[in-house]
C-alpha atoms as a PDB file:
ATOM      1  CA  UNK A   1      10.901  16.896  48.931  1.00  0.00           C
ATOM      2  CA  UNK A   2       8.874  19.603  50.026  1.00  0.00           C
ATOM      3  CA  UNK A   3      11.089  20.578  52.669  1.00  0.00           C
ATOM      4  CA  UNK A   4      13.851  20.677  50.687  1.00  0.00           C
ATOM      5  CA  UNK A   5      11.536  22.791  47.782  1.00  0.00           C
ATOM      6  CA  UNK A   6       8.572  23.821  49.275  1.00  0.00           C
ATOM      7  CA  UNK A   7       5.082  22.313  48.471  1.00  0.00           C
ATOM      8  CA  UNK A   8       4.115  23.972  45.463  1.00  0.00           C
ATOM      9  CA  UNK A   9       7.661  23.404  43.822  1.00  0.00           C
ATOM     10  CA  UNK A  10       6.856  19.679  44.130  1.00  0.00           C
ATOM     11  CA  UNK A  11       4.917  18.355  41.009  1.00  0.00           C
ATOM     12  CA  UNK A  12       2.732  15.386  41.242  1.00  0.00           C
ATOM     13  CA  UNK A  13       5.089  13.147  38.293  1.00  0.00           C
ATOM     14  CA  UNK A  14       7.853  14.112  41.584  1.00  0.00           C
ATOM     15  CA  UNK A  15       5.840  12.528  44.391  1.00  0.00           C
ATOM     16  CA  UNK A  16       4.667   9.680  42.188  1.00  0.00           C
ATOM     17  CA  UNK A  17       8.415   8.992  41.126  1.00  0.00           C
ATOM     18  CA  UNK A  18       9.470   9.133  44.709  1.00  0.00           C
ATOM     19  CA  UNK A  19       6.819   6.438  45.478  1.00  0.00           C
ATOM     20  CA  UNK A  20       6.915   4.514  42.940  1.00  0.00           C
ATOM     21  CA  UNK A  21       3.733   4.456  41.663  1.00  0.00           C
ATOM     22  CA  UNK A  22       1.535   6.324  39.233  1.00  0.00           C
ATOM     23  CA  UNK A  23      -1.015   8.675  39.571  1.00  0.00           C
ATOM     24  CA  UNK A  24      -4.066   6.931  40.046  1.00  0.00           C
ATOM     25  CA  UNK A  25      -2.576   4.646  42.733  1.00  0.00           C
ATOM     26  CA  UNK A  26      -1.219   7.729  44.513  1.00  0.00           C
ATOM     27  CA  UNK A  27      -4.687   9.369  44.281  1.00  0.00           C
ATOM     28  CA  UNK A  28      -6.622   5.951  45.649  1.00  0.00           C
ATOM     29  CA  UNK A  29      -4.387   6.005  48.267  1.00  0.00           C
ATOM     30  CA  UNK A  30      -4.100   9.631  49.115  1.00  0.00           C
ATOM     31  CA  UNK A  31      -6.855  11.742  47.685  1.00  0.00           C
ATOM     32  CA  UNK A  32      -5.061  14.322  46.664  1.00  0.00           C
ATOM     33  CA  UNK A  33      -1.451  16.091  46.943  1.00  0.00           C
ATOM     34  CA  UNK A  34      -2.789  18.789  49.585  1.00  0.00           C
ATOM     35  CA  UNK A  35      -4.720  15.465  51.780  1.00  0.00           C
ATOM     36  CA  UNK A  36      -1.196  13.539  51.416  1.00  0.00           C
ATOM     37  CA  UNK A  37       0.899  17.022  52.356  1.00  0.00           C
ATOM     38  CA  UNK A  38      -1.524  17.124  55.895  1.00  0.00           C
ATOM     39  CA  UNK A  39      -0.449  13.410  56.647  1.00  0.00           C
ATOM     40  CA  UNK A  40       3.040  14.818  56.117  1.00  0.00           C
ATOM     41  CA  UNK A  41       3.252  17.677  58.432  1.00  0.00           C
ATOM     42  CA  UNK A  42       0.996  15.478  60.741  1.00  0.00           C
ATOM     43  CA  UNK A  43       3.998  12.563  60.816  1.00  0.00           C
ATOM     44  CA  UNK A  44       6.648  15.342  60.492  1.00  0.00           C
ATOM     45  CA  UNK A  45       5.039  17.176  63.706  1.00  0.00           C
ATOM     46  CA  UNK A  46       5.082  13.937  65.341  1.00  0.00           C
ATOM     47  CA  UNK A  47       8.242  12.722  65.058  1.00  0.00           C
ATOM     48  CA  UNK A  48      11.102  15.154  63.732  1.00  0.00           C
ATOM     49  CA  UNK A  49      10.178  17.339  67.257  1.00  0.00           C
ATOM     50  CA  UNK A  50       7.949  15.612  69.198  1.00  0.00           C
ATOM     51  CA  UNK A  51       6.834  18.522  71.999  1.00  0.00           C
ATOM     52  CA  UNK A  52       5.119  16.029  73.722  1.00  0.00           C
ATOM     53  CA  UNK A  53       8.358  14.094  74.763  1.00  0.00           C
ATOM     54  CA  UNK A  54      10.100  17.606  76.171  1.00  0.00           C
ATOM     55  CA  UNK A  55       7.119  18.670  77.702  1.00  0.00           C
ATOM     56  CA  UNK A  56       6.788  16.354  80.592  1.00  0.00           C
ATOM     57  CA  UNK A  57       4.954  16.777  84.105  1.00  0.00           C
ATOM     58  CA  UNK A  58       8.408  15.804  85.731  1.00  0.00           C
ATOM     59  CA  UNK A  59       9.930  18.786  84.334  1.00  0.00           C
ATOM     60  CA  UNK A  60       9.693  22.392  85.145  1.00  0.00           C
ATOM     61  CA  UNK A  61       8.817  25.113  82.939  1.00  0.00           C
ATOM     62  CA  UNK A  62      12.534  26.645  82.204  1.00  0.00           C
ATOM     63  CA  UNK A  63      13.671  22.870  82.060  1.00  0.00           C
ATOM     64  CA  UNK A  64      11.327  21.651  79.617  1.00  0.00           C
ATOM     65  CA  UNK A  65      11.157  24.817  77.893  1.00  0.00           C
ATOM     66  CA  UNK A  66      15.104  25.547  77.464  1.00  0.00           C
ATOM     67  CA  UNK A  67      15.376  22.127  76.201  1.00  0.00           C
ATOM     68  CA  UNK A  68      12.801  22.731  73.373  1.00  0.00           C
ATOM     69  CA  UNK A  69      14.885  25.546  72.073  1.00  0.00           C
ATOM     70  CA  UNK A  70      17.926  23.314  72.028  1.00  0.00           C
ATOM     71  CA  UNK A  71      16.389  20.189  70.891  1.00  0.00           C
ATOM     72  CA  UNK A  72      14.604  23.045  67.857  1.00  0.00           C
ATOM     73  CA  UNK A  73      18.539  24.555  67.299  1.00  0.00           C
ATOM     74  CA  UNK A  74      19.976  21.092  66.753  1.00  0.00           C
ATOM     75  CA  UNK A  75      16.699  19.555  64.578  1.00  0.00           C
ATOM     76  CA  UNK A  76      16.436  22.800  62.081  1.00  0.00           C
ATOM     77  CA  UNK A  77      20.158  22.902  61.408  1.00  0.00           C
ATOM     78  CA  UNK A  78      20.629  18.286  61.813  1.00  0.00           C
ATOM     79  CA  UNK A  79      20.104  18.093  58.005  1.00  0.00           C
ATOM     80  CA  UNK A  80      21.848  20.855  55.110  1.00  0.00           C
ATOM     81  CA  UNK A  81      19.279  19.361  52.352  1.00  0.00           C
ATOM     82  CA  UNK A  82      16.186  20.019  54.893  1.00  0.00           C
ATOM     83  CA  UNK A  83      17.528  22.767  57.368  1.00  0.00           C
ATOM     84  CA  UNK A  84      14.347  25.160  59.637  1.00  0.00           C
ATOM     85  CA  UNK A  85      11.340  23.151  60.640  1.00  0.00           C
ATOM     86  CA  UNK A  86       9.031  21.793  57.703  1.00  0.00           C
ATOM     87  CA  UNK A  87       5.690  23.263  59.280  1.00  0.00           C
ATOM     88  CA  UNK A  88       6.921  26.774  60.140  1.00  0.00           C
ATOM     89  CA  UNK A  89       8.591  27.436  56.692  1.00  0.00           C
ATOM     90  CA  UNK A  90       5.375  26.750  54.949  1.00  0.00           C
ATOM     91  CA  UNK A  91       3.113  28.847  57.339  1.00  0.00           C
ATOM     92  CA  UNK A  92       4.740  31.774  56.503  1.00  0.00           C
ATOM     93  CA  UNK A  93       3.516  31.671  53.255  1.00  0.00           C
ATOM     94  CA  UNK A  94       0.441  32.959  51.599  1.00  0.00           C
ATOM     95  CA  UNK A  95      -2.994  32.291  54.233  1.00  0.00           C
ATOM     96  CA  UNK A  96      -4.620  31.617  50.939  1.00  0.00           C
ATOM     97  CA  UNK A  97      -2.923  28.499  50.314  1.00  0.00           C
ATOM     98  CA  UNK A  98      -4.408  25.422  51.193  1.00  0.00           C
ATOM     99  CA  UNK A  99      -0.808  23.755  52.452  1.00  0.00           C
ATOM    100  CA  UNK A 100       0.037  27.002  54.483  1.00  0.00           C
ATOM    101  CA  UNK A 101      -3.658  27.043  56.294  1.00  0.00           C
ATOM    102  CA  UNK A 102      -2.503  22.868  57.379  1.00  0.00           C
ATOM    103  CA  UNK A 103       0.903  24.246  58.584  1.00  0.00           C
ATOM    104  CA  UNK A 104      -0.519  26.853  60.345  1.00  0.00           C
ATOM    105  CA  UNK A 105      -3.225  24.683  61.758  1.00  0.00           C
ATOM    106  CA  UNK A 106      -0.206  22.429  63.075  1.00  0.00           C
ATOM    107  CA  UNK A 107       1.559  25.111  64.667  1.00  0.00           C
ATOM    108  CA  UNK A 108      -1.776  26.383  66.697  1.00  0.00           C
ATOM    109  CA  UNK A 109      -1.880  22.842  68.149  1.00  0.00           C
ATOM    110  CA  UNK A 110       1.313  22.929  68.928  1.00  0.00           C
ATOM    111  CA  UNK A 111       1.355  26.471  70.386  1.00  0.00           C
ATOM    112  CA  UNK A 112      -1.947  25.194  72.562  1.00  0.00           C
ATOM    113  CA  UNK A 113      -0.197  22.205  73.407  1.00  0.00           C
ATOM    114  CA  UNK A 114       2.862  24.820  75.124  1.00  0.00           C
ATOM    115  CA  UNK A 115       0.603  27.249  76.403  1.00  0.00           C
ATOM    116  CA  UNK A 116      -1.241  24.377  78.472  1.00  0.00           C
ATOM    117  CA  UNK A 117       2.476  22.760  79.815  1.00  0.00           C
ATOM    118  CA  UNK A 118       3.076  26.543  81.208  1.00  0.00           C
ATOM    119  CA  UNK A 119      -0.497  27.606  82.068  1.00  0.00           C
ATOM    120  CA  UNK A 120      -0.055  24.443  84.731  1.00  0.00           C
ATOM    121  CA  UNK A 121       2.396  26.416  86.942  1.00  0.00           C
ATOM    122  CA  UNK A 122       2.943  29.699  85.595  1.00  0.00           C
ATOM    123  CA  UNK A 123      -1.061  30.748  84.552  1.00  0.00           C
ATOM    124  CA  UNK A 124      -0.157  34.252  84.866  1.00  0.00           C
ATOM    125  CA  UNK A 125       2.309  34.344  81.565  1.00  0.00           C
ATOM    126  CA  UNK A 126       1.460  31.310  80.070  1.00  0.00           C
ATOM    127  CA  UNK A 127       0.463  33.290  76.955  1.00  0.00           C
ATOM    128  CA  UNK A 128       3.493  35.778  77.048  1.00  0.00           C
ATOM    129  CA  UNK A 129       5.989  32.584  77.454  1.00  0.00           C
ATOM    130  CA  UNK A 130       4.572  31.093  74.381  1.00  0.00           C
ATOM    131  CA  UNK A 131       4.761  34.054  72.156  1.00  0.00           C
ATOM    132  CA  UNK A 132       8.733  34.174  73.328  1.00  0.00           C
ATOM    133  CA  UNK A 133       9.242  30.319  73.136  1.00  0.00           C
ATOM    134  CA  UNK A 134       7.542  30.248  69.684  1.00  0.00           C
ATOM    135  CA  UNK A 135       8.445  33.269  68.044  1.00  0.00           C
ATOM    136  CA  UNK A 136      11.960  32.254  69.044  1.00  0.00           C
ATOM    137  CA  UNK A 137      11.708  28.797  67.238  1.00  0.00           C
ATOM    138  CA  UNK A 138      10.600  30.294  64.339  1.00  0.00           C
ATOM    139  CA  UNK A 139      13.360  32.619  63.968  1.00  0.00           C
ATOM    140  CA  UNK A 140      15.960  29.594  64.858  1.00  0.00           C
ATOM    141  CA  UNK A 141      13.927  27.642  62.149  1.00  0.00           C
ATOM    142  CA  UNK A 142      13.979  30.819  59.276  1.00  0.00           C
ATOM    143  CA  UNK A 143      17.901  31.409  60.393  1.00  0.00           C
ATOM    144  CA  UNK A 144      18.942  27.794  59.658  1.00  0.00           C
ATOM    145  CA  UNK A 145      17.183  27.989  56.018  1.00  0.00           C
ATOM    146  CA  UNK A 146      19.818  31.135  56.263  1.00  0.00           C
ATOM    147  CA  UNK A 147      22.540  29.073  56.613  1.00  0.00           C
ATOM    148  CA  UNK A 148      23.622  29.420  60.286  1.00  0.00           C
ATOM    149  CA  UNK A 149      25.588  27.243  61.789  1.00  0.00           C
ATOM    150  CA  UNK A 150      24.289  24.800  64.584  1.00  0.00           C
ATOM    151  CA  UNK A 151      26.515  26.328  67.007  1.00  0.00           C
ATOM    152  CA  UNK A 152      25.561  29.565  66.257  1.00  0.00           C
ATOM    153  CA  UNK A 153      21.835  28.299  66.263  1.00  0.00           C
ATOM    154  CA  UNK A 154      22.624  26.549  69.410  1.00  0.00           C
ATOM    155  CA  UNK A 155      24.046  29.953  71.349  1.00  0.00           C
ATOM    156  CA  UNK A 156      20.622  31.708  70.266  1.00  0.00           C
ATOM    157  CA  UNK A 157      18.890  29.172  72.027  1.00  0.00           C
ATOM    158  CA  UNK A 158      20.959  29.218  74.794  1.00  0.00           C
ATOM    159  CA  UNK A 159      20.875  33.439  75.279  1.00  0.00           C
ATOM    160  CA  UNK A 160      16.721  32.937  75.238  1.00  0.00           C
ATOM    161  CA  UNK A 161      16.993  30.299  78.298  1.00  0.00           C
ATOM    162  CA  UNK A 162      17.620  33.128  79.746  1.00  0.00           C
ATOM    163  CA  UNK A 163      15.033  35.462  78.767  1.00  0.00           C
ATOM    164  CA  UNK A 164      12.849  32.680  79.516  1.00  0.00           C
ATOM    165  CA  UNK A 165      14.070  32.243  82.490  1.00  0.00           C
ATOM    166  CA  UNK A 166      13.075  36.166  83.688  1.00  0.00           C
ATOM    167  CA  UNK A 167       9.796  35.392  81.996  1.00  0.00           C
ATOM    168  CA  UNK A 168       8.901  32.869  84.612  1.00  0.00           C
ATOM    169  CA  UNK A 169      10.348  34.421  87.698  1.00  0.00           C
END
């Protein structure tokens, strides 16, 4: 629900109807709709695109990297009810919001998490290789809310392999 509409589009009588339960069960269990949204992105980081499964020791930087792009091109466009990535649509919102500081607190982890994977054998640009790799995600993420097509989301990716690719030469 709130990737399909956002998280302030999503009332708590729609949550507690999704659940099925009522309000004071869904508060004893959760706390509160921004405390159940942070276990949301948390699973939704974890699972939808799990970094830590692309970004493996085994694998070089371009490898691991290129594949990320894909793996991003394919997730963000998988699903027309749910298309871009949950945690980058809502950190482009307002930094006053409590639900865009948890998505952006998601994506530094996860930009850390990159920068470290690269920093291992390319120190140097480890910081320039993340602001490409996710700058590009984002932008594959805000053009599948647009409506492009996988393919077309898939070619993007593809074309910044190889920027990448000059990046760590």
């Amino acid at each position: 629900m709130f990737h399909a509409s956002g998280y302030d589009a999503v009332g708590l009588g729609a949550l507690t109807d999704a659940l099925g339960i009522k309000p004071p069960s869904f508060y004893a269990a959760f706390g509160s709709k921004v405390a159940f949204f942070e276990r949301v992105l948390d699973l939704y980081a974890r699972t939808v695109l799990p970094i830590d499964d692309v970004l493996r020791e085994d694998r070089s930087a371009a490898e691991a990297l290129t594949d990320l792009l894909e793996r991003a091109a394919r997730t963000y466009s998988r699903d027309p009810s749910r298309t871009g990535c949950l945690v980058l649509e809502t950190a482009r919102g307002n930094a006053a919001d409590e639900s865009v500081a948890l998505a952006r607190a998601v994506t530094e982890v996860r930009r850390a998490r990159i920068r470290t994977f690269v920093a291992r054998t390319h120190p140097d640009c480890a910081r320039a290789v993340t602001d490409y790799v996710t700058t590009v995600m984002s932008g594959l993420s805000g053009r599948s809310r647009e409506g492009l097509s996988q393919a077309r989301l898939l070619a993007v990716a593809r074309t910044a392999a190889v920027g990448l690719g000059a990046l760590l030469a």
